[in-house]
Protein backbone atom coordinates (compact mmCIF):
# COMPACT_ATOMS: atom_id res chain seq x y z
CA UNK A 1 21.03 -4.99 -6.70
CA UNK A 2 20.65 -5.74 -10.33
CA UNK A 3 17.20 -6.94 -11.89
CA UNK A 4 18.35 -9.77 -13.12
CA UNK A 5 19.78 -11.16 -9.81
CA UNK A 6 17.02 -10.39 -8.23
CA UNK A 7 14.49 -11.92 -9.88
CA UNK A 8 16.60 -14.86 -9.01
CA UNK A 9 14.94 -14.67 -5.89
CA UNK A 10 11.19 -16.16 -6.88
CA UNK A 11 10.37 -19.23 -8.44
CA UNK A 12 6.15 -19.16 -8.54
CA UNK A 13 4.01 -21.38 -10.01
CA UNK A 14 3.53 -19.83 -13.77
CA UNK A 15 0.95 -17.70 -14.60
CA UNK A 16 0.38 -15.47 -11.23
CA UNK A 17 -1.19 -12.41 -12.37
CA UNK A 18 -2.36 -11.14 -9.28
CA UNK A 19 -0.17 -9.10 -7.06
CA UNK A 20 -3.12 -6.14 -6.92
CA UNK A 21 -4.58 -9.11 -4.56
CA UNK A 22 -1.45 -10.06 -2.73
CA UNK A 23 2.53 -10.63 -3.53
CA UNK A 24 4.67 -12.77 -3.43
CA UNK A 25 7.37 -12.83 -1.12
CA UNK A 26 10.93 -13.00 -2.16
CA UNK A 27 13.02 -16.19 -0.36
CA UNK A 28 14.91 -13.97 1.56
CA UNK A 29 11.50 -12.72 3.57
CA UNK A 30 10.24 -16.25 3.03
CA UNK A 31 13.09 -17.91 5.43
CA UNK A 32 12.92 -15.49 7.57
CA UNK A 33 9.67 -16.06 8.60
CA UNK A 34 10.01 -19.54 8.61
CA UNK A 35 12.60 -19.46 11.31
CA UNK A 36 11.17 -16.95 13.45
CA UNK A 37 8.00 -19.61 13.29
CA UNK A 38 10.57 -22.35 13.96
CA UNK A 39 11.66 -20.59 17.10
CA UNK A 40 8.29 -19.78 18.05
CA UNK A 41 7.25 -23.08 17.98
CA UNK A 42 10.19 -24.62 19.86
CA UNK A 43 10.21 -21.25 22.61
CA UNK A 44 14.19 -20.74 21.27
CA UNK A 45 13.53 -16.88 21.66
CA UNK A 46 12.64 -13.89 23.10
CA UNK A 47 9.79 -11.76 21.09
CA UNK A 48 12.59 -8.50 21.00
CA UNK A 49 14.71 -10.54 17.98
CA UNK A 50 10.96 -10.01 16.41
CA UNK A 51 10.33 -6.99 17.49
CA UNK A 52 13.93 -5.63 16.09
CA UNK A 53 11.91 -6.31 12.67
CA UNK A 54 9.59 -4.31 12.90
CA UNK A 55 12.13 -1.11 13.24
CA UNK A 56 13.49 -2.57 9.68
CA UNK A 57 10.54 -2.44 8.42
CA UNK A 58 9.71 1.25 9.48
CA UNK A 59 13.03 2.16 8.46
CA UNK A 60 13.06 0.82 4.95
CA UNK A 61 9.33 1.81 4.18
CA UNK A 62 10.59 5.52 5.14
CA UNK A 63 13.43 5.10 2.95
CA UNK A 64 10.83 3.91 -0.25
CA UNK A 65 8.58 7.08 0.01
CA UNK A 66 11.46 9.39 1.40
CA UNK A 67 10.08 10.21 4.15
CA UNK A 68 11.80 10.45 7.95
CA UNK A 69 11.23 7.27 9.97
CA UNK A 70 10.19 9.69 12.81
CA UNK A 71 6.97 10.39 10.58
CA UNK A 72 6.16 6.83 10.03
CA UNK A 73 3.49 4.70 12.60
CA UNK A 74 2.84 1.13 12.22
CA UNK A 75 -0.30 -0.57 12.29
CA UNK A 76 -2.41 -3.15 10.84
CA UNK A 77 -4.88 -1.66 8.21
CA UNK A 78 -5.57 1.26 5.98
CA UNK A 79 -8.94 1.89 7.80
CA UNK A 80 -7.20 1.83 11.36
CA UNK A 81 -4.66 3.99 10.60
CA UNK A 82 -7.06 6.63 9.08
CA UNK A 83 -8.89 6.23 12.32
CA UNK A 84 -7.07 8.64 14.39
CA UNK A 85 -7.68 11.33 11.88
CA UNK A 86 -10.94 10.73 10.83
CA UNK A 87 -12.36 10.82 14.37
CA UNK A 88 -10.94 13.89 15.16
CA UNK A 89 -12.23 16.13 12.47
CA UNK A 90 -14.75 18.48 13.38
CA UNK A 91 -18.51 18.29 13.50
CA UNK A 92 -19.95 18.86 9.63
CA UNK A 93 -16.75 18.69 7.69
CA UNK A 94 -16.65 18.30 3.99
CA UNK A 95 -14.81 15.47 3.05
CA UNK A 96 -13.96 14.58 -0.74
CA UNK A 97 -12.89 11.50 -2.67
CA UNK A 98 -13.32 9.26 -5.87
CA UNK A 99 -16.75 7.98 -6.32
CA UNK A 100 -14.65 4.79 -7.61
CA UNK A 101 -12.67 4.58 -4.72
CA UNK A 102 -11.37 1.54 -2.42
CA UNK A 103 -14.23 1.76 1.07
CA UNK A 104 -11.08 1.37 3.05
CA UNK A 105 -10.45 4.74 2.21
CA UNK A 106 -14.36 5.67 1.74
CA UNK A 107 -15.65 4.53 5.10
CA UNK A 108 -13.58 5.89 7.96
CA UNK A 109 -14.92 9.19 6.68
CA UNK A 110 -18.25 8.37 5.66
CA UNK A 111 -18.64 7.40 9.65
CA UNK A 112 -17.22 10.51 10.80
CA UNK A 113 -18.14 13.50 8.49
CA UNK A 114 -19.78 14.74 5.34
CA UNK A 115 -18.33 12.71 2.40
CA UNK A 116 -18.94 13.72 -1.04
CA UNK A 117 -17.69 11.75 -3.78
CA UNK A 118 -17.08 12.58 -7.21
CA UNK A 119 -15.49 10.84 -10.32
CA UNK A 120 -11.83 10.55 -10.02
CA UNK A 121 -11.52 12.52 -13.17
CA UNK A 122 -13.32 15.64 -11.65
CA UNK A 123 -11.70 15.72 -8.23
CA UNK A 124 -9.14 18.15 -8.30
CA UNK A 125 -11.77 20.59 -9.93
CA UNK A 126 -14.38 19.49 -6.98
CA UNK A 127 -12.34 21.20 -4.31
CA UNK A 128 -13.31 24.18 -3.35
CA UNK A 129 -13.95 26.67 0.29
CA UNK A 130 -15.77 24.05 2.08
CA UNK A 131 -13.57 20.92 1.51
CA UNK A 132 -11.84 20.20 4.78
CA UNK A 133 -9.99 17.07 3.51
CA UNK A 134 -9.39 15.13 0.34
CA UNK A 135 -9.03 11.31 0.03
CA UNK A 136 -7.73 9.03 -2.87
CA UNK A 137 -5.85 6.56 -4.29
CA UNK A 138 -2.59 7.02 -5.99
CA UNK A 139 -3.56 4.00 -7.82
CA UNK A 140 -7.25 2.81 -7.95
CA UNK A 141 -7.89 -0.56 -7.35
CA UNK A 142 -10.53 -1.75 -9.57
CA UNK A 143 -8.47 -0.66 -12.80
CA UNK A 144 -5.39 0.42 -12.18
CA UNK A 145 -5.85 4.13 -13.13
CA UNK A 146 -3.00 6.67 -11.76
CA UNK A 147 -5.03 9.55 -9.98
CA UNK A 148 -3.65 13.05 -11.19
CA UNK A 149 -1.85 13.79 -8.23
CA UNK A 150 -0.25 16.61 -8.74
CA UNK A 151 -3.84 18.70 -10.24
CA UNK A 152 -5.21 17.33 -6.19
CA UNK A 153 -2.70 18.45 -4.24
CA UNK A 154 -2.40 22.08 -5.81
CA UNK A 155 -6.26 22.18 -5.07
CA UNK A 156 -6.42 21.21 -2.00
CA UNK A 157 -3.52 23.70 -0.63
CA UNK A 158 -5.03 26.45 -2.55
CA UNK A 159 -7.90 26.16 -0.16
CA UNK A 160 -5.50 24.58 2.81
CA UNK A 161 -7.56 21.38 2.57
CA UNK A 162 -5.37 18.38 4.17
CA UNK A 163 -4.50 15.85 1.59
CA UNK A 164 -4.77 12.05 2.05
CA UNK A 165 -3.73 9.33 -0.47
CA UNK A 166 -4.16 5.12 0.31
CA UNK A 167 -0.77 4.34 -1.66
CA UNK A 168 -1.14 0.52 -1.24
CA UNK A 169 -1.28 0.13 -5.10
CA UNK A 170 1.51 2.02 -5.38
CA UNK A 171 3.90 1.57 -3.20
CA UNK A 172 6.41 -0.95 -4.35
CA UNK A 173 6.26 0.03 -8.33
CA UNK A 174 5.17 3.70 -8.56
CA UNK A 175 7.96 5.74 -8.11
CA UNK A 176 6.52 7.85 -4.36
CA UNK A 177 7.27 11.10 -2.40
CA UNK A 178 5.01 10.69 0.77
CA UNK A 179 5.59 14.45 1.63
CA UNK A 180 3.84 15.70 -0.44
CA UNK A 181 0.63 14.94 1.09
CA UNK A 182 -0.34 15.14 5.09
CA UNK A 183 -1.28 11.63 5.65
CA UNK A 184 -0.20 8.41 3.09
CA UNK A 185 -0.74 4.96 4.30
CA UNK A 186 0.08 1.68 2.42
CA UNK A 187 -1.12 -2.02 3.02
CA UNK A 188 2.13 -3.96 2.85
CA UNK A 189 0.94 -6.95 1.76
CA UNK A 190 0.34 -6.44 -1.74
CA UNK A 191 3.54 -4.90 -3.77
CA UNK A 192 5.63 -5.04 -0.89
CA UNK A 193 5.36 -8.49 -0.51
CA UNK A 194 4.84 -8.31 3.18
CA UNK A 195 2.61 -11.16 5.20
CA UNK A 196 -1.00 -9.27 5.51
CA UNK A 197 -0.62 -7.56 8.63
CA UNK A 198 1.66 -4.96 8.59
CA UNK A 199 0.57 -1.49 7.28
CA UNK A 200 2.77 1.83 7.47
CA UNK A 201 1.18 5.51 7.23
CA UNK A 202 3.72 8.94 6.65
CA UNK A 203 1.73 11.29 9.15
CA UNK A 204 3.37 14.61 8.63
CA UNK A 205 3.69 17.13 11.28
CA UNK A 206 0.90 19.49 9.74
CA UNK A 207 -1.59 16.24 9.85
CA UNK A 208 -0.68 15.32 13.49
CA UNK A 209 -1.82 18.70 14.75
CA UNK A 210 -5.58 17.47 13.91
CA UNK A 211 -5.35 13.83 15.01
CA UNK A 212 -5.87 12.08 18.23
CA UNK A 213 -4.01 8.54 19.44
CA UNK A 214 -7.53 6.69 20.01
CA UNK A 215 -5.63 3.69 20.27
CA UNK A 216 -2.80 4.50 22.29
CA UNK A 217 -1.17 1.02 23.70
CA UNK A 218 2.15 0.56 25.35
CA UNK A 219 4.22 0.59 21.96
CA UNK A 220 3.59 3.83 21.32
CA UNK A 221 4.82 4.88 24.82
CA UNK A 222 8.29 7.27 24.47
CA UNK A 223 9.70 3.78 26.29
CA UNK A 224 7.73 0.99 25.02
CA UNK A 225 9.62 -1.17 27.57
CA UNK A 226 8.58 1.00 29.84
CA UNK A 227 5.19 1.63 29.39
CA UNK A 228 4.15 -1.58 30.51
CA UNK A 229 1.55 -0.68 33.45
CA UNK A 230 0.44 2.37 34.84
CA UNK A 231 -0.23 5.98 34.73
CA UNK A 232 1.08 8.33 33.20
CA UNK A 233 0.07 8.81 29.87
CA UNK A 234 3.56 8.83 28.13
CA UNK A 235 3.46 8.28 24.57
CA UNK A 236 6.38 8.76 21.81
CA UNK A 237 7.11 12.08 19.77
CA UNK A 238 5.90 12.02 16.29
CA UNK A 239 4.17 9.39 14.22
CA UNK A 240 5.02 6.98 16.90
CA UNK A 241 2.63 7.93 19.28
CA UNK A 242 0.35 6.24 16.52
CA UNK A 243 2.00 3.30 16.65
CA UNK A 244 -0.45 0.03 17.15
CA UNK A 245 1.46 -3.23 18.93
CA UNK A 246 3.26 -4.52 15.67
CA UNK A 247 2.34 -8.18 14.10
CA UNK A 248 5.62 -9.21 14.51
CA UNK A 249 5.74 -12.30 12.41
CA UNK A 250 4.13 -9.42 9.44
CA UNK A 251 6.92 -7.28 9.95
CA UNK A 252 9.57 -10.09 10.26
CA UNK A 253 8.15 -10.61 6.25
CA UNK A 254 7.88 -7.22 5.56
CA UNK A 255 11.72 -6.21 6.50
CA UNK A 256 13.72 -7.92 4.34
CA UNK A 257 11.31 -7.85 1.49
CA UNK A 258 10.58 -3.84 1.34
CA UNK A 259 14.44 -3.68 1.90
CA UNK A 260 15.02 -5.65 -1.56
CA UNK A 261 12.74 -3.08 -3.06
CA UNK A 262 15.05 -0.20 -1.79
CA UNK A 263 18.43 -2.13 -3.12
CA UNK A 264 16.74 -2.95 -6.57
CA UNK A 265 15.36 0.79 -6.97
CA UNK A 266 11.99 1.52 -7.70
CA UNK A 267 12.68 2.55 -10.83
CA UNK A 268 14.37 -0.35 -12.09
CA UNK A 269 10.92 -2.64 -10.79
CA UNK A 270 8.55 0.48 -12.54
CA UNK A 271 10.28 0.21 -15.52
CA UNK A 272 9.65 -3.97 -15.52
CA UNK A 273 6.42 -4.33 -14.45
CA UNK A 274 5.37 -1.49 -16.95
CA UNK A 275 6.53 -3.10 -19.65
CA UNK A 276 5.42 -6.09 -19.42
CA UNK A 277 1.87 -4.41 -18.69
CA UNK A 278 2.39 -2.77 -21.80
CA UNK A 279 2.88 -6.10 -23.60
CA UNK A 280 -0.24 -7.46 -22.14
CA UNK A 281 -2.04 -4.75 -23.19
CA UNK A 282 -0.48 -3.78 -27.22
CA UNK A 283 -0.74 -7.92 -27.89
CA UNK A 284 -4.23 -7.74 -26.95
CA UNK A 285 -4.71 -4.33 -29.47
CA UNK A 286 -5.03 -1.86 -26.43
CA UNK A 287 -2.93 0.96 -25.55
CA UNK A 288 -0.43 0.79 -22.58
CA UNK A 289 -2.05 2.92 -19.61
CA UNK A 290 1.40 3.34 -17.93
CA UNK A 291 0.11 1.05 -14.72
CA UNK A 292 1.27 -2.00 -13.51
CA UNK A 293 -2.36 -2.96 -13.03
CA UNK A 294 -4.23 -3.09 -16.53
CA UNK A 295 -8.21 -4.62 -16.91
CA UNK A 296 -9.71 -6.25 -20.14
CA UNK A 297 -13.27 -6.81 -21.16
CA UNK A 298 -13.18 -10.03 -22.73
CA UNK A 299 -16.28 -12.56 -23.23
CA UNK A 300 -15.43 -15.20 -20.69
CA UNK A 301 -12.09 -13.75 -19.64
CA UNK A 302 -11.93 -14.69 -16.65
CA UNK A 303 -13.01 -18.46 -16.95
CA UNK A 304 -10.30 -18.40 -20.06
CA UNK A 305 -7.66 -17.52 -17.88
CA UNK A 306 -8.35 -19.51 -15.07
CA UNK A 307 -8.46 -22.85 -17.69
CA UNK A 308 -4.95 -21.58 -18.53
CA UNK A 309 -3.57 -21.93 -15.22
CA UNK A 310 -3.79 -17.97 -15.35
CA UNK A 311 -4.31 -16.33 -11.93
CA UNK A 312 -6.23 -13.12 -12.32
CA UNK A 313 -9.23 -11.22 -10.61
CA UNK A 314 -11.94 -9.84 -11.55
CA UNK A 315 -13.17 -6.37 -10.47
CA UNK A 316 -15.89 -3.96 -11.24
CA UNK A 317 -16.85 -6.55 -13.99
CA UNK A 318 -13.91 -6.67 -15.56
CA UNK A 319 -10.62 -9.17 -15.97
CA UNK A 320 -8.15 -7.16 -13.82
CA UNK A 321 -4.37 -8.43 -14.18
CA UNK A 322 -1.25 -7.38 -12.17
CA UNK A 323 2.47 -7.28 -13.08
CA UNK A 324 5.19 -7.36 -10.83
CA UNK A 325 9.09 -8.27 -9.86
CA UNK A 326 8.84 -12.20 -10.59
CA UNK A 327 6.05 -12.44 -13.67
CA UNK A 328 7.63 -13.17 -16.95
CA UNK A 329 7.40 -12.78 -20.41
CA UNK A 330 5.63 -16.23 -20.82
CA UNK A 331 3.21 -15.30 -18.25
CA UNK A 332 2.05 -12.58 -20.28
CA UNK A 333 2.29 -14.23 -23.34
CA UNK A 334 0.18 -17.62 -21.87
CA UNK A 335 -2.71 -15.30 -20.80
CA UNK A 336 -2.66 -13.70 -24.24
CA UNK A 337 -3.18 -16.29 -25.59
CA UNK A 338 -6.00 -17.91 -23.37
CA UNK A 339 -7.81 -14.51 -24.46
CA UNK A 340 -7.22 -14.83 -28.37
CA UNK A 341 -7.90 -18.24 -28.71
């Protein structure tokens, strides 16, 4: 789908800034969650119309990171679907990951083993004989930063520690190959434009050999429809046995709107929201970082903004402003302005 046309498919109130806090969904996932909300309301339907969403959604999310939808589970949160691995490892382990990073990604191993944090900067170089795993960010929240992926990952296998990466700033902009880390889960809700609720992990084979289903549930039986009651334990093959009971009304958001990102290209929506980070950024006399996710220290940013009808957050002290599919050139150019006034 071209860029143009697509775009065609928002019409926000101006000056939304914010997408590292939460998209916007495009009409297309908008209506369709409206009428599955219609028919709930009324009883017109059967849940499995809902539920038929939710294999959409798994197959287009495999389809954005390239990844087999056999290697895909469904669940709610980052933190849950870490869960299964982060109970499992053994007693002691060294775990390592951004002093900087997001706790959704901090505290499922804090609980469970030896964490060690160090800057993002010195990660890759932090690895060494006694790390069992490695955690990060693609993208870091609080700034926007792009980890260096590729310096981790040849780290980590060069002392065959597992490698796991929270994509959830990422996913939907950044241009990502999920195999090439064991475990990569994203929150749906923020550059996929999905209703909060629906979250998607690529557990690769090698990871799946350390992890446990502690939440096994009757959807990821090998026969969901028949693993209503009783024994035996008979769960799916593959990611699926990791599966949590899907949000349906999430994933009836999150299908058509993660497919949109597929037919545009990611790409096409890098290339956009880069650039008009980039303007942000050079009209303001900064360099472009190369994110979609840019912060400014300016004396009463965020209050500037905010009079502007500019909406913005602000993390780790700092104005922290988000470009995506439907913000414009005068979006950026009204916040500029707020801040050089």
């Amino acid at each position: 789908m071209d860029l143009a046309q697509a775009r065609t498919l928002w019409n926000p109130d101006p000056g939304w800034l914010n997408t590292a806090s939460y998209g916007l969904p495009p009409r297309t996932a908008f209506e369709d969650l409206q009428h599955v909300l219609a028919d709930w309301q009324s009883g017109r339907s059967d849940w499995k119309p809902w539920d038929a969403a939710t294999g959409r959604a798994r197959t287009a999310f495999a389809t954005l990171v390239g990844a087999d939808p056999g290697d895909i589970a469904i669940g709610a949160t980052v933190s849950q679907m870490l869960s299964p691995l982060a109970t499992t490892l053994p007693p002691g382990a060294h775990v390592l990951a951004p002093t900087e990073e997001f706790t959704s990604n901090l505290f499922p191993w804090a609980v469970s083993a030896d964490l060690r944090t160090v800057p993002m900067a010195h990660l890759a170089e932090a690895v060494d004989d006694r790390t069992h795993l490695v955690a990060f960010s693609l993208v870091q929240s609080a700034d926007g930063r792009l980890a260096p992926a590729e310096d981790i990952i040849t780290a980590a296998r060069a002392h065959d520690a597992l490698v796991v990466t929270d994509a959830s700033q990422a996913c939907g902009w950044l241009p990502v190959e999920a195999t090439r880390f064991d475990v990569l889960v994203c929150a749906a809700y923020k550059w996929l434009m999905a209703p909060r609720g629906a979250t998607y992990a690529y557990l690769s084979p090698r990871a799946r050999r350390h992890m446990r289903p502690v939440a096994a549930n009757w959807y990821a039986g090998a026969d969901p429809g028949g693993s209503y009651y009783g024994p035996p334990l008979r769960l799916a093959d593959g990611a699926h046995a990791y599966d949590l009971s899907p949000a349906w009304f999430s994933q009836v958001g999150a299908a058509p709107a993660i497919d949109l990102l597929n037919r545009i290209g990611v790409p096409a929506v890098h290339a956009h929201n880069t650039a008009l980070a980039g303007r942000f950024l050079t009209a303001l006399g900064r360099p472009a970082t190369g994110s979609a996710i840019v912060t400014v220290d300016v004396p009463d940013a965020h209050e500037r903004l905010e009079a502007a009808g500019i909406r913005a957050a602000v993390r780790a002290g700092k104005v922290r402003a988000s470009f995506h599919l439907y913000t414009t050139d005068d979006d950026v150019d009204r916040a500029v302005e707020a801040l050089t006034r």
